[in-house]
C-alpha atoms as a PDB file:
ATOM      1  CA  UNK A   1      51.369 -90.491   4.460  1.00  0.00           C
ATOM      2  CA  UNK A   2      52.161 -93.862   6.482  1.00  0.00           C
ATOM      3  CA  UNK A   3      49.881 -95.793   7.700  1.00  0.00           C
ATOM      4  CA  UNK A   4      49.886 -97.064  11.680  1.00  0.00           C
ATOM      5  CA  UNK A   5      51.573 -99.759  12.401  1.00  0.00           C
ATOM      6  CA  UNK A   6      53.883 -99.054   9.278  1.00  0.00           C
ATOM      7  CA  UNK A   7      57.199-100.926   9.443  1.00  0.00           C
ATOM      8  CA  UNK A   8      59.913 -98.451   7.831  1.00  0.00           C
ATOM      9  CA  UNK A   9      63.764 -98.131   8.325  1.00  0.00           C
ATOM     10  CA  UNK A  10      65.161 -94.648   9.694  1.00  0.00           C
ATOM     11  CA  UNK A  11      65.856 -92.908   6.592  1.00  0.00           C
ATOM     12  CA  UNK A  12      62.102 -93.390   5.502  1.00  0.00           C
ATOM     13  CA  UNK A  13      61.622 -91.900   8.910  1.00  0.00           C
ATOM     14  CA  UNK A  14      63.770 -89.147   8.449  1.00  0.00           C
ATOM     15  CA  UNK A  15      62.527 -88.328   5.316  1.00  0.00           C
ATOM     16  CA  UNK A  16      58.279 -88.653   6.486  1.00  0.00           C
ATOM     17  CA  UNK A  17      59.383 -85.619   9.208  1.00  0.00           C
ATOM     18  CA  UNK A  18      62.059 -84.101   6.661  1.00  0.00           C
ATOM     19  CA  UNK A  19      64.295 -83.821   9.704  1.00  0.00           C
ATOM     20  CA  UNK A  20      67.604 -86.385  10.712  1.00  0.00           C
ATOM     21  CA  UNK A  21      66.188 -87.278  14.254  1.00  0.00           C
ATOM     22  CA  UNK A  22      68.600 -88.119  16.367  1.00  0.00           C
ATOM     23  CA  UNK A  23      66.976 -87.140  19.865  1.00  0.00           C
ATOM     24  CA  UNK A  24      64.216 -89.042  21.324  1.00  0.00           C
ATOM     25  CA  UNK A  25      61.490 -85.532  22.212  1.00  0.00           C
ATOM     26  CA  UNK A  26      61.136 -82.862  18.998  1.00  0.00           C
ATOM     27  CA  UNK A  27      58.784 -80.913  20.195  1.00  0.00           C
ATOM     28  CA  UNK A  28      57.000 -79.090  16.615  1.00  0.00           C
ATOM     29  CA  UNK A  29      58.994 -80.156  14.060  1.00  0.00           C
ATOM     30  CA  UNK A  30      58.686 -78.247  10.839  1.00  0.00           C
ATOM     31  CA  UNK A  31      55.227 -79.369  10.258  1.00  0.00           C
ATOM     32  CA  UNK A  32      53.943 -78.177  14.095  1.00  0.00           C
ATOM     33  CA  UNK A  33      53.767 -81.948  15.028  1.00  0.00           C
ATOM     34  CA  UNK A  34      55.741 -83.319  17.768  1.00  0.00           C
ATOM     35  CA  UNK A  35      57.710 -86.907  17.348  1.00  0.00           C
ATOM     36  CA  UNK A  36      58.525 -89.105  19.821  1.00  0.00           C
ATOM     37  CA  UNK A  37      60.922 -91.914  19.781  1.00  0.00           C
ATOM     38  CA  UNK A  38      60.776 -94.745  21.989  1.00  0.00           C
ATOM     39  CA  UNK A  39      61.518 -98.173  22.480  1.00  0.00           C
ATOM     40  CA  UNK A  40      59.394-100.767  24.248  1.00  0.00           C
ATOM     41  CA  UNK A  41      62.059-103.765  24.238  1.00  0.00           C
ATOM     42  CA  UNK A  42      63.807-105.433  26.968  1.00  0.00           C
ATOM     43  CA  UNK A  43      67.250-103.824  27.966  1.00  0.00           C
ATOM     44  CA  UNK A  44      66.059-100.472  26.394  1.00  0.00           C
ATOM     45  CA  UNK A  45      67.411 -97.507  28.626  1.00  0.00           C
ATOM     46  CA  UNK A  46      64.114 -95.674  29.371  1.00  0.00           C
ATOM     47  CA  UNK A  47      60.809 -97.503  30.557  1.00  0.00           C
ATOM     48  CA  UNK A  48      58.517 -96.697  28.169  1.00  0.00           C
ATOM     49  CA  UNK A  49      55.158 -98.171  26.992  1.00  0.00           C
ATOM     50  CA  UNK A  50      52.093 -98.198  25.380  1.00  0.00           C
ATOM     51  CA  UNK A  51      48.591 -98.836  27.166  1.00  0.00           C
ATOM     52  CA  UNK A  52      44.912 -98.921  26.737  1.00  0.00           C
ATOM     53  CA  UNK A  53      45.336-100.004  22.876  1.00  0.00           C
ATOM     54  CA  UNK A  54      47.601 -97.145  22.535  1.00  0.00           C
ATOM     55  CA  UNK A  55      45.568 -94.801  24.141  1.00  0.00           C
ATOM     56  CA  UNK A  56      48.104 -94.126  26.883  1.00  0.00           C
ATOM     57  CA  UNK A  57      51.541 -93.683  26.311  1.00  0.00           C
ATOM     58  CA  UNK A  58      54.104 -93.119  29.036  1.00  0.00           C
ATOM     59  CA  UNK A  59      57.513 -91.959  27.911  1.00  0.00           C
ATOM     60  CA  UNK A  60      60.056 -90.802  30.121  1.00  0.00           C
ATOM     61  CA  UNK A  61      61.524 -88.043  28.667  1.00  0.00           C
ATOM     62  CA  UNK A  62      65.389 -87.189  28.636  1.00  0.00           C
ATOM     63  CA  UNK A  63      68.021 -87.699  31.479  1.00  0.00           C
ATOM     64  CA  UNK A  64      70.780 -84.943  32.830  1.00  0.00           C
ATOM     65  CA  UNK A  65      73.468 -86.173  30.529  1.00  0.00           C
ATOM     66  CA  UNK A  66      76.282 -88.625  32.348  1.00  0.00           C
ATOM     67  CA  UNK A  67      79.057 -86.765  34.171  1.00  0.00           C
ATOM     68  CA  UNK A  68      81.368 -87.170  36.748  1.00  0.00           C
ATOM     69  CA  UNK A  69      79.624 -84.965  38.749  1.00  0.00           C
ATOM     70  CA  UNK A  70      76.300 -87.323  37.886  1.00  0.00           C
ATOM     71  CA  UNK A  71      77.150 -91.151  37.461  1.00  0.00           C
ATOM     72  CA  UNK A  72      73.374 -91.954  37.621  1.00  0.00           C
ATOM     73  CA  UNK A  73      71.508 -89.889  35.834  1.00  0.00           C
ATOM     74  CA  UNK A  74      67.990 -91.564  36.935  1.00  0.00           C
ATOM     75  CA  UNK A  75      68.709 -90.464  40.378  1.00  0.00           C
ATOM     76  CA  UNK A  76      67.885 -86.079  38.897  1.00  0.00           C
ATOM     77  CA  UNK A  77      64.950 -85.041  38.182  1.00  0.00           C
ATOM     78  CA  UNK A  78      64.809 -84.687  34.376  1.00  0.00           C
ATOM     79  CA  UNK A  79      65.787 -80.739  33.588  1.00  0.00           C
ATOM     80  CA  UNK A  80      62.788 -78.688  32.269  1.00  0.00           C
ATOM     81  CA  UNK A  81      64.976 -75.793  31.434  1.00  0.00           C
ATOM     82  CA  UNK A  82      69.400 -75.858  29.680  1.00  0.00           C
ATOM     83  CA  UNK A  83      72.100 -74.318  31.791  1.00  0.00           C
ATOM     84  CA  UNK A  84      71.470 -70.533  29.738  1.00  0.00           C
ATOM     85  CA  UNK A  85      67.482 -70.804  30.569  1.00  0.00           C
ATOM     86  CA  UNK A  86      66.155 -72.221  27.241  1.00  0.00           C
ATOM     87  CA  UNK A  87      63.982 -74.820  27.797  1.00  0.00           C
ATOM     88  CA  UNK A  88      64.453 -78.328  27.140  1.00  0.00           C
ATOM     89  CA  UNK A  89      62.605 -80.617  25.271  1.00  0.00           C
ATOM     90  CA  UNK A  90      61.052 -81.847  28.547  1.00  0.00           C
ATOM     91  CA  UNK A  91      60.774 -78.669  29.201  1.00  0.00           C
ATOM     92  CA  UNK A  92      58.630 -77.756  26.045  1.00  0.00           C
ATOM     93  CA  UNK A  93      56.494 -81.036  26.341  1.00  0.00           C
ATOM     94  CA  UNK A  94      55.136 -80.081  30.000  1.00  0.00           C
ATOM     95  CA  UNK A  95      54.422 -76.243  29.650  1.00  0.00           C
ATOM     96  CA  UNK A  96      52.429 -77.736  26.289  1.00  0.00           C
ATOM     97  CA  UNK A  97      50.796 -80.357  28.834  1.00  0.00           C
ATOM     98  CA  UNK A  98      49.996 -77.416  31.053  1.00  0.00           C
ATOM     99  CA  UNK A  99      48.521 -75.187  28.538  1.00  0.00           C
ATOM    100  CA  UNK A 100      46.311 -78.019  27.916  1.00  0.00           C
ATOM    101  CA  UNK A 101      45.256 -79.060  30.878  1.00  0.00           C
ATOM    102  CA  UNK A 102      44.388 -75.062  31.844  1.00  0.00           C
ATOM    103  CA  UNK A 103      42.064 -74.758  29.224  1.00  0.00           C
ATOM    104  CA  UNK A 104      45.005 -72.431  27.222  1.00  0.00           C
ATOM    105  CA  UNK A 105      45.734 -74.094  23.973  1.00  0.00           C
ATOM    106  CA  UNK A 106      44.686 -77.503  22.218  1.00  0.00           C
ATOM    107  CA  UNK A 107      46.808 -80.822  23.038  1.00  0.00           C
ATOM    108  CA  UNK A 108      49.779 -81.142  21.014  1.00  0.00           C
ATOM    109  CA  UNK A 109      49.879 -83.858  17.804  1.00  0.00           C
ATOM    110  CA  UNK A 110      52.271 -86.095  18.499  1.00  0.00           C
ATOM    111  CA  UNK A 111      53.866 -89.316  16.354  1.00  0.00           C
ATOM    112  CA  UNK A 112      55.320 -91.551  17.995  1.00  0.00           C
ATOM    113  CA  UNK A 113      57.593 -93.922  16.407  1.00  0.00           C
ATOM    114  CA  UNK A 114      58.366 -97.510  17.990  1.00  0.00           C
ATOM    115  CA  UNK A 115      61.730 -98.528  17.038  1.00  0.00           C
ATOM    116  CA  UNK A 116      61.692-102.672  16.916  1.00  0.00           C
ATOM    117  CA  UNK A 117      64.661-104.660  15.952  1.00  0.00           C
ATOM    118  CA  UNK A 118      67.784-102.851  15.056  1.00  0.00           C
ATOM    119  CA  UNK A 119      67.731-100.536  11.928  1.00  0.00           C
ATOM    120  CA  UNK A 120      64.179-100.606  11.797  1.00  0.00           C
ATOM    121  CA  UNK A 121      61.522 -98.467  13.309  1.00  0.00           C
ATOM    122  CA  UNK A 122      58.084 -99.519  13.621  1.00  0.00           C
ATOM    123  CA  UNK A 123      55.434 -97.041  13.513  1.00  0.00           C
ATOM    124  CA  UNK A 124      52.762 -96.209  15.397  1.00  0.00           C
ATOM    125  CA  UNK A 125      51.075 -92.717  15.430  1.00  0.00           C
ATOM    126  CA  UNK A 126      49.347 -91.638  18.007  1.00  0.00           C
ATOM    127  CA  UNK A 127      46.984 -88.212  18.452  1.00  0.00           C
ATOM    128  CA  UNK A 128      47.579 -87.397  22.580  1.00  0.00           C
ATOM    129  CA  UNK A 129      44.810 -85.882  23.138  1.00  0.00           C
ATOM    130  CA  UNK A 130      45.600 -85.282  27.500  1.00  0.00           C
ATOM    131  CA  UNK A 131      48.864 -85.546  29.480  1.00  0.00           C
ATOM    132  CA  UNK A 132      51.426 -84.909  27.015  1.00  0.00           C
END
């Protein structure tokens, strides 16, 4: 098990979830725990962060891909379901949000993994315990 605040490349990330993660949301990955990737540095393409001494963590989920029919994709709401009615992985992470915040079902376990230079991920893991 790694420790917080861990600094390991991908592949030792990979291997910790036993999954190739190439998306930033997997919501319950083959051991029923959710990992998030995210990136906190200047120029990165989402504005995500960590606040409260990593008691808050505000991640912005996945864009409508590029398109010619969407240039910007920050301008769309972020899809909570795919073009055949699955849902998407922001999808999955709010109805688990709102079966948490209805009383329904306990909040999801969620690592989150803090990628820091390039080729190297820095972890952090965090236990969201409201708002996922």
């Amino acid at each position: 098990m790694l420790e917080p605040q861990s600094v390991i490349s991908y592949h030792e990330m990979c291997g910790e979830e036993k999954s190739s993660l190439q998306r930033g949301m997997n919501f319950r990955l083959n051991n029923g725990i959710s990992v998030i990737l995210m990136s906190t540095r200047p120029g990165a393409p989402y504005n995500d962060n960590i606040r409260e001494d990593g008691r808050v963590l505000i991640y912005e989920g996945h864009d409508v891909p590029r398109s010619d029919y969407q240039r910007d994709p920050k301008l769309v709401d972020q899809p909570q379901y795919n073009p055949g009615g699955s849902p998407t992985q922001n999808g999955l992470f709010y109805a688990a949000a709102q079966r948490y915040k209805r009383g329904e079902a306990p909040a999801e376990l969620v690592k989150v993994y803090e990628k820091i230079k390039p080729g190297i991920q820095g972890e952090r893991i965090l236990i969201l315990t409201a708002g996922i």
